[in-house]
C-alpha atoms as a PDB file:
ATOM      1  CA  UNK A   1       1.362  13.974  -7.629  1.00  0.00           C
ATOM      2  CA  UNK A   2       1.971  16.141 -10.571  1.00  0.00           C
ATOM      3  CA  UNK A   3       2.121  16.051 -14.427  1.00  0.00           C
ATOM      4  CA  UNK A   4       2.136  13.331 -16.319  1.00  0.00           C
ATOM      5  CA  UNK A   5       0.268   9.377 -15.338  1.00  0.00           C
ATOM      6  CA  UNK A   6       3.274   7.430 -13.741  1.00  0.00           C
ATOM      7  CA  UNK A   7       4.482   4.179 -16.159  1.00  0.00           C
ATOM      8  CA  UNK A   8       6.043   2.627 -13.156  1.00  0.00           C
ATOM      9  CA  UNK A   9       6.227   2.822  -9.853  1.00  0.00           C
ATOM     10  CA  UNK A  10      10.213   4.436  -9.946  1.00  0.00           C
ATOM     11  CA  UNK A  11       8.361   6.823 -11.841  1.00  0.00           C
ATOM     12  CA  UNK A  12       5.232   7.511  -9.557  1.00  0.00           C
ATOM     13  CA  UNK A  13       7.595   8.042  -6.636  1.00  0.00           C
ATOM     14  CA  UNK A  14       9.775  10.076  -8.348  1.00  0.00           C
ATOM     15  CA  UNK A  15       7.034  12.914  -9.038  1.00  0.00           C
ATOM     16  CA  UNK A  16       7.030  13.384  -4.793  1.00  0.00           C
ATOM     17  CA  UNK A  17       9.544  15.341  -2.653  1.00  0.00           C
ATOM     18  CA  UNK A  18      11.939  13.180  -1.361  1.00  0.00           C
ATOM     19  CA  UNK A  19      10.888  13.080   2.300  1.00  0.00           C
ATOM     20  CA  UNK A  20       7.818  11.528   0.736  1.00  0.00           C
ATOM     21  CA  UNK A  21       9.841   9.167  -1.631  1.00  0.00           C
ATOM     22  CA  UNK A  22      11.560   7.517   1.639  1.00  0.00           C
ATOM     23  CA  UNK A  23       8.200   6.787   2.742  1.00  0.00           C
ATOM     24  CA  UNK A  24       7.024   5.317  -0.168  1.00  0.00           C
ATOM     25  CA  UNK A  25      10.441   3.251  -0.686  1.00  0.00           C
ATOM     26  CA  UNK A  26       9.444   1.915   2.691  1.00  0.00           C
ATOM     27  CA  UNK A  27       6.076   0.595   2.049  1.00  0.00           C
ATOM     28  CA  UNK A  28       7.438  -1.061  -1.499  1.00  0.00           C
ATOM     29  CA  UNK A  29       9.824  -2.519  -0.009  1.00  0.00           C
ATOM     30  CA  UNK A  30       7.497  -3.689   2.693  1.00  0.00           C
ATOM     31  CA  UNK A  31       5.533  -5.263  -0.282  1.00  0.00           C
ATOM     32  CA  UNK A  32       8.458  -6.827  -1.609  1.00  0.00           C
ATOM     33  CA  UNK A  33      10.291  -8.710   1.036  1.00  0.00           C
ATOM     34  CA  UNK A  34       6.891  -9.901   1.854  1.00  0.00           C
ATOM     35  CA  UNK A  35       5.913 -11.355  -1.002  1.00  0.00           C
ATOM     36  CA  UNK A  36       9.114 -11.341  -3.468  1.00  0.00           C
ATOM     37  CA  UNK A  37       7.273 -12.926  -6.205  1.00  0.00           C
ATOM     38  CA  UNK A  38       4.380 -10.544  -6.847  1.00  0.00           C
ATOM     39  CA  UNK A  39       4.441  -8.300 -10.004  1.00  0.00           C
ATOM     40  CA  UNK A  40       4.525  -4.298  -9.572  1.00  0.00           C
ATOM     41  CA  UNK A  41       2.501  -2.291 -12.049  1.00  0.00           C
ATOM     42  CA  UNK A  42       0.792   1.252 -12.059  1.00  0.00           C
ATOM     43  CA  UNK A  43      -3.314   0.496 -12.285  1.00  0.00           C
ATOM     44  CA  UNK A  44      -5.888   2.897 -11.024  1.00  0.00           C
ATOM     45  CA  UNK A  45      -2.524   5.687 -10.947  1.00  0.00           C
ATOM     46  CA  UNK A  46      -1.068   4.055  -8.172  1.00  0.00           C
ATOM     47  CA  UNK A  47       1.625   1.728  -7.464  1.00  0.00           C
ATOM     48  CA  UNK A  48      -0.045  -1.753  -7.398  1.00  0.00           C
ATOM     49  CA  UNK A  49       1.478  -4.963  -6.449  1.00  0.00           C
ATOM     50  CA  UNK A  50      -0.499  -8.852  -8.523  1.00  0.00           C
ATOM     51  CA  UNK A  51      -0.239 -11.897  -7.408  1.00  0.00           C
ATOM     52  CA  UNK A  52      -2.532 -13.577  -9.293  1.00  0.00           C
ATOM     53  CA  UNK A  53      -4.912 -10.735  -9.094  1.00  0.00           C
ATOM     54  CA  UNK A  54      -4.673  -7.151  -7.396  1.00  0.00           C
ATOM     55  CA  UNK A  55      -2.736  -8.413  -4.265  1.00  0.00           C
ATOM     56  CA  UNK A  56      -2.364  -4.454  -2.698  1.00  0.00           C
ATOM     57  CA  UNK A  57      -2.212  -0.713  -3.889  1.00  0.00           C
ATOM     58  CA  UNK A  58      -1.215   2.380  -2.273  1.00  0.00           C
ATOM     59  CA  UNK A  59      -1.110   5.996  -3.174  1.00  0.00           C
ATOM     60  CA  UNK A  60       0.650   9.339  -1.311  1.00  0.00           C
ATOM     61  CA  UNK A  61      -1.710  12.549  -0.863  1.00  0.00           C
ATOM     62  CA  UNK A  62      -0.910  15.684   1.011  1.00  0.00           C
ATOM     63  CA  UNK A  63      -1.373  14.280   4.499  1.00  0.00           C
ATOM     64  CA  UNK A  64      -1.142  10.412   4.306  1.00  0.00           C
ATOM     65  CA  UNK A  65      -0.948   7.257   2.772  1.00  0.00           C
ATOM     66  CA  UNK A  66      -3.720   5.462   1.282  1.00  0.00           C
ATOM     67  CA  UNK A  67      -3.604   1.530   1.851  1.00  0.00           C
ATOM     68  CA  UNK A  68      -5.801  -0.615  -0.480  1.00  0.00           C
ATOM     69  CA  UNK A  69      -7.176  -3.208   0.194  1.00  0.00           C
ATOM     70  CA  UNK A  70      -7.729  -4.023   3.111  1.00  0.00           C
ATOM     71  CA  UNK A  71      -9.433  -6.816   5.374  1.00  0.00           C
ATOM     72  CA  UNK A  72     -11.673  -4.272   6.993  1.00  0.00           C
ATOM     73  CA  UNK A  73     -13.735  -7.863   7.876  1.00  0.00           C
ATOM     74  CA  UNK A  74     -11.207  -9.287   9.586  1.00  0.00           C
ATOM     75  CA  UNK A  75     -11.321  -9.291  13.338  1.00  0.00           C
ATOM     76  CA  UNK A  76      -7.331  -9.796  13.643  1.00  0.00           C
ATOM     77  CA  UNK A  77      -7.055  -6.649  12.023  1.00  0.00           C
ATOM     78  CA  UNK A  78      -9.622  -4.181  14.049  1.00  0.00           C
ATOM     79  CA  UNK A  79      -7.539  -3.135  16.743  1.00  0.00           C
ATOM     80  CA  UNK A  80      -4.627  -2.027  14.319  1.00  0.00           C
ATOM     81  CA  UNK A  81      -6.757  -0.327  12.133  1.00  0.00           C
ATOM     82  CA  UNK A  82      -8.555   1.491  15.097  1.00  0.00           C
ATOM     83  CA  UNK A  83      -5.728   4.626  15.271  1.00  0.00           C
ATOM     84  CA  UNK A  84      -6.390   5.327  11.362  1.00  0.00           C
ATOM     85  CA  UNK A  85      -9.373   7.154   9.473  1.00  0.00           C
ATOM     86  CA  UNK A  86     -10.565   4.282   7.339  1.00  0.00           C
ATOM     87  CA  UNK A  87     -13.034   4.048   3.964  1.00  0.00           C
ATOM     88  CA  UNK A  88     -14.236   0.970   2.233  1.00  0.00           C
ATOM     89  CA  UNK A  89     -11.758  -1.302   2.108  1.00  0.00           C
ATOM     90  CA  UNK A  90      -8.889   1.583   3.053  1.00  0.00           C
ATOM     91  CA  UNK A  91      -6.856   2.750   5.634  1.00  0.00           C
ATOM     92  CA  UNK A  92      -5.191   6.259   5.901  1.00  0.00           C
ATOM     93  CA  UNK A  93      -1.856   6.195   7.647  1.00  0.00           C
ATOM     94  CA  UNK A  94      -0.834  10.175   7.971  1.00  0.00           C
ATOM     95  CA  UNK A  95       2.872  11.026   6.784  1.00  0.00           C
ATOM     96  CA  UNK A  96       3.782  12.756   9.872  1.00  0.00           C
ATOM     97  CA  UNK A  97       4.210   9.678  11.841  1.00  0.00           C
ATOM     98  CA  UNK A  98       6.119   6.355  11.267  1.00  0.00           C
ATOM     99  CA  UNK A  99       4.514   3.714   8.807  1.00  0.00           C
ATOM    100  CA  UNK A 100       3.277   0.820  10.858  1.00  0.00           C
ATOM    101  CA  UNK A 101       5.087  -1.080   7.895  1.00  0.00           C
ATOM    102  CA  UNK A 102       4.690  -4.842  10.228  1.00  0.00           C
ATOM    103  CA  UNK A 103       0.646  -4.158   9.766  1.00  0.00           C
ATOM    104  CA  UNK A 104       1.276  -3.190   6.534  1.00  0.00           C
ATOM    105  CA  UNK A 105       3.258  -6.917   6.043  1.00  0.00           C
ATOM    106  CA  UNK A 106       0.552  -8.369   7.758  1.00  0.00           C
ATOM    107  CA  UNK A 107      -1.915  -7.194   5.806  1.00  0.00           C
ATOM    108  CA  UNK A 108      -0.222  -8.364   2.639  1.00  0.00           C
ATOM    109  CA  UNK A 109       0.758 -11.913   4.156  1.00  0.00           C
ATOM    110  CA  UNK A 110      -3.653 -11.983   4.596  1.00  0.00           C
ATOM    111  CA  UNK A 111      -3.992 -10.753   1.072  1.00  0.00           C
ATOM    112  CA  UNK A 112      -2.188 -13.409  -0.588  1.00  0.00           C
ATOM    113  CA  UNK A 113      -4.041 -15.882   1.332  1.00  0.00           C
ATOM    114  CA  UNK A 114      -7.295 -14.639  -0.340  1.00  0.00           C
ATOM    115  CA  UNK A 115      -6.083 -14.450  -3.437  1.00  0.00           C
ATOM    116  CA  UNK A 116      -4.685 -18.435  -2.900  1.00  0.00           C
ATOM    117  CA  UNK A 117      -8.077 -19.419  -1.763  1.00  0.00           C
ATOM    118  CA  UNK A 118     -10.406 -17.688  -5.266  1.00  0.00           C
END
Protein backbone atom coordinates (compact mmCIF):
# COMPACT_ATOMS: atom_id res chain seq x y z
CA UNK A 1 0.00 0.00 0.00
CA UNK A 2 1.00 3.48 -0.79
CA UNK A 3 0.39 7.13 0.29
CA UNK A 4 -1.98 8.19 2.35
CA UNK A 5 -3.84 5.87 5.70
CA UNK A 6 -7.01 4.34 3.97
CA UNK A 7 -10.58 5.96 5.56
CA UNK A 8 -12.40 2.96 4.31
CA UNK A 9 -11.98 -0.08 3.07
CA UNK A 10 -13.14 1.12 -0.89
CA UNK A 11 -10.36 3.25 -0.21
CA UNK A 12 -7.65 0.74 1.16
CA UNK A 13 -8.33 -1.48 -1.85
CA UNK A 14 -8.25 1.06 -4.16
CA UNK A 15 -4.44 2.02 -3.39
CA UNK A 16 -3.57 -1.88 -4.92
CA UNK A 17 -3.31 -2.94 -8.60
CA UNK A 18 -6.31 -4.34 -9.65
CA UNK A 19 -5.33 -8.02 -9.87
CA UNK A 20 -4.87 -7.48 -6.16
CA UNK A 21 -8.23 -5.53 -5.71
CA UNK A 22 -10.19 -8.78 -7.11
CA UNK A 23 -8.60 -10.60 -4.42
CA UNK A 24 -9.38 -8.44 -1.82
CA UNK A 25 -13.14 -7.93 -3.18
CA UNK A 26 -13.20 -11.66 -2.67
CA UNK A 27 -12.27 -11.99 0.87
CA UNK A 28 -14.80 -8.84 1.79
CA UNK A 29 -17.23 -10.24 0.30
CA UNK A 30 -16.42 -13.52 1.95
CA UNK A 31 -16.81 -11.46 5.24
CA UNK A 32 -19.97 -10.13 4.23
CA UNK A 33 -22.26 -12.83 3.06
CA UNK A 34 -21.04 -14.51 6.11
CA UNK A 35 -21.92 -12.36 8.53
CA UNK A 36 -24.13 -9.48 6.78
CA UNK A 37 -24.58 -7.63 9.91
CA UNK A 38 -21.03 -6.87 11.02
CA UNK A 39 -19.66 -3.26 10.67
CA UNK A 40 -16.52 -2.57 8.26
CA UNK A 41 -14.00 -0.03 9.46
CA UNK A 42 -10.17 0.65 8.82
CA UNK A 43 -8.31 -0.04 12.50
CA UNK A 44 -4.71 -1.03 12.79
CA UNK A 45 -4.55 0.23 8.61
CA UNK A 46 -6.39 -2.59 7.55
CA UNK A 47 -9.77 -3.43 6.54
CA UNK A 48 -11.49 -4.72 9.75
CA UNK A 49 -14.83 -6.23 10.06
CA UNK A 50 -16.93 -5.66 14.37
CA UNK A 51 -19.36 -7.50 15.53
CA UNK A 52 -19.50 -6.56 18.80
CA UNK A 53 -15.80 -6.38 19.02
CA UNK A 54 -12.93 -6.98 16.33
CA UNK A 55 -14.74 -9.96 14.59
CA UNK A 56 -11.67 -10.30 11.64
CA UNK A 57 -8.95 -8.14 9.80
CA UNK A 58 -6.94 -8.66 6.83
CA UNK A 59 -4.26 -6.81 5.01
CA UNK A 60 -2.48 -7.36 1.24
CA UNK A 61 1.52 -7.32 1.15
CA UNK A 62 3.72 -8.11 -1.77
CA UNK A 63 3.30 -11.87 -1.67
CA UNK A 64 0.10 -12.70 0.35
CA UNK A 65 -2.68 -12.07 2.41
CA UNK A 66 -2.58 -11.62 6.00
CA UNK A 67 -5.68 -13.20 7.92
CA UNK A 68 -6.31 -11.95 11.52
CA UNK A 69 -7.44 -13.53 13.82
CA UNK A 70 -7.40 -16.61 13.83
CA UNK A 71 -8.31 -19.80 16.03
CA UNK A 72 -4.76 -21.03 15.87
CA UNK A 73 -6.23 -23.19 19.20
CA UNK A 74 -8.69 -24.76 17.52
CA UNK A 75 -8.19 -28.34 16.48
CA UNK A 76 -10.97 -28.08 13.57
CA UNK A 77 -8.85 -25.65 12.10
CA UNK A 78 -5.12 -27.34 12.12
CA UNK A 79 -5.24 -29.25 9.11
CA UNK A 80 -6.42 -26.15 6.96
CA UNK A 81 -4.04 -23.98 8.33
CA UNK A 82 -1.18 -26.61 7.83
CA UNK A 83 -0.41 -25.44 3.84
CA UNK A 84 0.09 -21.66 5.14
CA UNK A 85 3.12 -19.88 7.00
CA UNK A 86 1.34 -18.85 10.16
CA UNK A 87 2.26 -16.14 13.22
CA UNK A 88 0.37 -15.54 16.38
CA UNK A 89 -2.94 -15.61 15.75
CA UNK A 90 -2.30 -15.23 11.64
CA UNK A 91 -2.31 -17.01 8.64
CA UNK A 92 -0.53 -16.03 5.32
CA UNK A 93 -2.40 -17.13 2.25
CA UNK A 94 0.15 -16.18 -0.85
CA UNK A 95 -1.57 -14.19 -3.85
CA UNK A 96 -0.40 -16.49 -6.44
CA UNK A 97 -2.86 -19.12 -5.65
CA UNK A 98 -6.70 -19.15 -5.12
CA UNK A 99 -8.08 -17.81 -1.67
CA UNK A 100 -9.37 -20.75 0.28
CA UNK A 101 -12.31 -18.15 0.82
CA UNK A 102 -14.76 -21.45 2.51
CA UNK A 103 -11.82 -21.51 5.41
CA UNK A 104 -11.81 -18.08 5.35
CA UNK A 105 -16.00 -18.29 6.03
CA UNK A 106 -15.31 -20.77 8.42
CA UNK A 107 -13.11 -19.02 10.27
CA UNK A 108 -15.43 -16.05 10.55
CA UNK A 109 -18.64 -18.28 11.30
CA UNK A 110 -15.97 -19.47 14.64
CA UNK A 111 -15.20 -15.86 15.27
CA UNK A 112 -18.58 -14.70 15.84
CA UNK A 113 -19.17 -17.51 18.08
CA UNK A 114 -16.42 -16.14 20.41
CA UNK A 115 -17.36 -12.95 20.29
CA UNK A 116 -21.28 -14.30 21.26
CA UNK A 117 -19.87 -16.22 24.10
CA UNK A 118 -17.50 -12.83 25.99
Amino acid sequence: MTGNKPRSIDEYIDSFPPEIQVILEQVRETIRQTVPEAQETIKYDMPTFTLGGNLVYFAAFKKHLGFYPIPMEHPDFMADFAPYKQGKGSIQFPLDRPMPLELIARVVRYRVGVLNKV
